[in-house]
Protein backbone atom coordinates (compact mmCIF):
# COMPACT_ATOMS: atom_id res chain seq x y z
CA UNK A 1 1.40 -14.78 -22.27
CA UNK A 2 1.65 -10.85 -22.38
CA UNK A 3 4.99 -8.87 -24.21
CA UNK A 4 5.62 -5.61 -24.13
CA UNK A 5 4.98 -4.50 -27.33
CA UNK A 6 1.77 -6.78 -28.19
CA UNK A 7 -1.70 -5.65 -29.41
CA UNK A 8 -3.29 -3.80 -26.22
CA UNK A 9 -6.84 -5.07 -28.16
CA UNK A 10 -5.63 -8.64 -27.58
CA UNK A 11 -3.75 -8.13 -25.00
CA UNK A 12 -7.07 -6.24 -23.07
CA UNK A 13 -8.70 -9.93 -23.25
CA UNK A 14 -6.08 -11.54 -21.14
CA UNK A 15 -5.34 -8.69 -18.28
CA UNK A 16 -9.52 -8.47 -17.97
CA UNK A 17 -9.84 -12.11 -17.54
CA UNK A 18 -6.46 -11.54 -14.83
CA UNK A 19 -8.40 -8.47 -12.89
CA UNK A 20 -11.58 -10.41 -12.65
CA UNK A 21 -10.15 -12.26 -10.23
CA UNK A 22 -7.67 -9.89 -8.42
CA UNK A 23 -10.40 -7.39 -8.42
CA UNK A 24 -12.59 -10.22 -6.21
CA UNK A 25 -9.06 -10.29 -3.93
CA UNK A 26 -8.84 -6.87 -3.11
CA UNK A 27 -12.43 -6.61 -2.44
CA UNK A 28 -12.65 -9.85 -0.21
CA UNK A 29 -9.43 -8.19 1.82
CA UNK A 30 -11.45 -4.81 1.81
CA UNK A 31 -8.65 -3.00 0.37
CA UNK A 32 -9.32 -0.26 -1.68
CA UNK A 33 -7.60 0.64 -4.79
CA UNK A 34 -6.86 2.39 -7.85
CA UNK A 35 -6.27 0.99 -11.46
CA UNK A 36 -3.97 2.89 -13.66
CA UNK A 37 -4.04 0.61 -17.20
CA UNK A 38 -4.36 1.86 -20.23
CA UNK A 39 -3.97 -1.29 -21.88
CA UNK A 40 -7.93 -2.85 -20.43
CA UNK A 41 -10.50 -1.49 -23.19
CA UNK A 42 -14.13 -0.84 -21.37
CA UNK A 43 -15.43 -3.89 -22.97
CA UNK A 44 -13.14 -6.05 -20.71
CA UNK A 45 -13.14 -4.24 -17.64
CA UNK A 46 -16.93 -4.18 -17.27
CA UNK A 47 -16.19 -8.44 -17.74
CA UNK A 48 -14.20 -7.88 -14.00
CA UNK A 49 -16.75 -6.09 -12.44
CA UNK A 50 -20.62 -5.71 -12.52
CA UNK A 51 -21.53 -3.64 -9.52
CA UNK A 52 -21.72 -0.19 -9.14
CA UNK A 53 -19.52 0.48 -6.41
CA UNK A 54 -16.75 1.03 -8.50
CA UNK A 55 -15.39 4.51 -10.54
CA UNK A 56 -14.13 3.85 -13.56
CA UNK A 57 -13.01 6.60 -16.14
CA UNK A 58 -11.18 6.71 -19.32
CA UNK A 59 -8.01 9.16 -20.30
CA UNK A 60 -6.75 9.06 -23.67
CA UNK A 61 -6.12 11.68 -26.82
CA UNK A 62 -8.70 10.53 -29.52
CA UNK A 63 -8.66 14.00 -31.21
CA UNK A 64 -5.53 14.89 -31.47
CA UNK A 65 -2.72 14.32 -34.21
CA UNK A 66 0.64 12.13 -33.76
CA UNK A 67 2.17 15.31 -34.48
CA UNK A 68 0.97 17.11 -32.04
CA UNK A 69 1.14 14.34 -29.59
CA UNK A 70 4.89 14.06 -30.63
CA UNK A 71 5.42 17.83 -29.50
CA UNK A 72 3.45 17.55 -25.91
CA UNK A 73 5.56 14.14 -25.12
CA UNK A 74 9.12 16.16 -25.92
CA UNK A 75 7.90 19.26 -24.12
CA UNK A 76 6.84 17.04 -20.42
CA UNK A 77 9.39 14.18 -21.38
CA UNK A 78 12.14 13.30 -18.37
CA UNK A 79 15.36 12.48 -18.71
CA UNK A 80 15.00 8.92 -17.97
CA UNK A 81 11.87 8.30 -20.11
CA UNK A 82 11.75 5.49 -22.71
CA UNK A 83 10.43 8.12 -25.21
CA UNK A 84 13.95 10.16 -25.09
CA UNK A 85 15.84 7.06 -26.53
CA UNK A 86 13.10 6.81 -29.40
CA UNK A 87 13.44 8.68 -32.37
CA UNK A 88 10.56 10.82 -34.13
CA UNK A 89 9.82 8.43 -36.67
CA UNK A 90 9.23 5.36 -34.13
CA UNK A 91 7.13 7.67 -31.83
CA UNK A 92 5.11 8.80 -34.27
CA UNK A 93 4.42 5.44 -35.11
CA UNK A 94 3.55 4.45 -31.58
CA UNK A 95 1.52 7.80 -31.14
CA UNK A 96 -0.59 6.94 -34.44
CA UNK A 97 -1.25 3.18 -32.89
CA UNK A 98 -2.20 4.80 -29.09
CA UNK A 99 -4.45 7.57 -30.70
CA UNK A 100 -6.47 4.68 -32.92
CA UNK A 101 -6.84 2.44 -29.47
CA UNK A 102 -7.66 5.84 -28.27
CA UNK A 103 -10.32 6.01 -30.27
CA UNK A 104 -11.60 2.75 -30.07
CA UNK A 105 -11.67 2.81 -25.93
CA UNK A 106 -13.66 6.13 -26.26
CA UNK A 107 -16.46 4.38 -28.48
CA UNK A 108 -16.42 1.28 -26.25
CA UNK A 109 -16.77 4.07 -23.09
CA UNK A 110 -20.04 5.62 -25.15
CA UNK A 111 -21.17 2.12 -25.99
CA UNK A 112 -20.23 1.42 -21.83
CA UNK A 113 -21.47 4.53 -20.51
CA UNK A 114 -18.05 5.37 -18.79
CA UNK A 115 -16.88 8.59 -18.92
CA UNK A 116 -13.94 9.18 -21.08
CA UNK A 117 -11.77 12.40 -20.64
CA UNK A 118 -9.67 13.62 -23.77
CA UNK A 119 -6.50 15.29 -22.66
CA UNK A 120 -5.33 15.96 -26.34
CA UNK A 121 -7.93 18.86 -26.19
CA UNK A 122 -6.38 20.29 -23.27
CA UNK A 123 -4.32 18.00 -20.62
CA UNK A 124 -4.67 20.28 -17.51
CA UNK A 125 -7.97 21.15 -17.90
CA UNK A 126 -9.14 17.62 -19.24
CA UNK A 127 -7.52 16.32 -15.80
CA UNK A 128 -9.44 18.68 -13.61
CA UNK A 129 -12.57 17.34 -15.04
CA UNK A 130 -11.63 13.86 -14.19
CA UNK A 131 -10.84 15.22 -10.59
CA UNK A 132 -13.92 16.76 -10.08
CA UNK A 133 -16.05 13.75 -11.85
CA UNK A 134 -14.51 11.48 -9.40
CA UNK A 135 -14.26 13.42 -6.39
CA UNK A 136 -17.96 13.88 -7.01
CA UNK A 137 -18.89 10.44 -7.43
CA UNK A 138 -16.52 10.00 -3.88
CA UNK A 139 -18.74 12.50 -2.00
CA UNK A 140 -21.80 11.33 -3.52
């Protein structure tokens, strides 16, 4: 089974095994779609898919600090976001485990050769680079 609050590493294994097969679905139905997980490493999503007819890229903060992470989540947080009923300490804790998995999805996206944005840099701008890499790969 999958919990909320389980190892994304381990819990990468059992969601890539799960898209493998949905991914097959959606194509067979010709529907098109769009994947928003952060918790599938590279390494398992290439397991769902082997064709090229498919855009895959990679967000995630691998150089910047919990700290600073910790700031830019207070600053865009809503009102009805988990993070506002977690304190500093706990988020910071959280932060430091997402910017090590971080880390480890962009080496697997080098190792993968899928592009990997890092917003910690610069969100807005890292985002607009995304845009334009898909909308690129779109147009052709």
């Amino acid at each position: 089974g999958i919990a909320h609050m389980d190892d994304n590493t381990e819990m990468s294994k059992n969601i890539g095994k799960f898209l493998k097969e949905y991914i097959k679905h959606l194509e067979y139905e010709d529907i098109h779609y769009v994947l928003d997980l952060y918790q599938v490493f590279p390494d398992d999503l290439i397991k769902a898919y082997s064709d090229e007819s498919h855009i895959t890229v990679y967000l995630g903060y691998s150089t910047l600090s919990a700290k600073d992470k910790l700031k830019f989540v207070r600053r865009h947080a809503r009102d009805k976001d988990w993070t506002k009923q977690t304190c500093d300490d706990e988020m910071t804790n959280i932060l430091n485990m997402f910017i090590k998995e971080s880390r480890l999805m962009q080496s697997q996206c080098i190792e993968t050769d899928i592009p990997f944005f890092d917003t910690g840099i610069s969100f807005d701008d890292s985002m607009e680079y995304a845009y334009r890499y898909i909308t690129s790969q779109i147009m052709g």
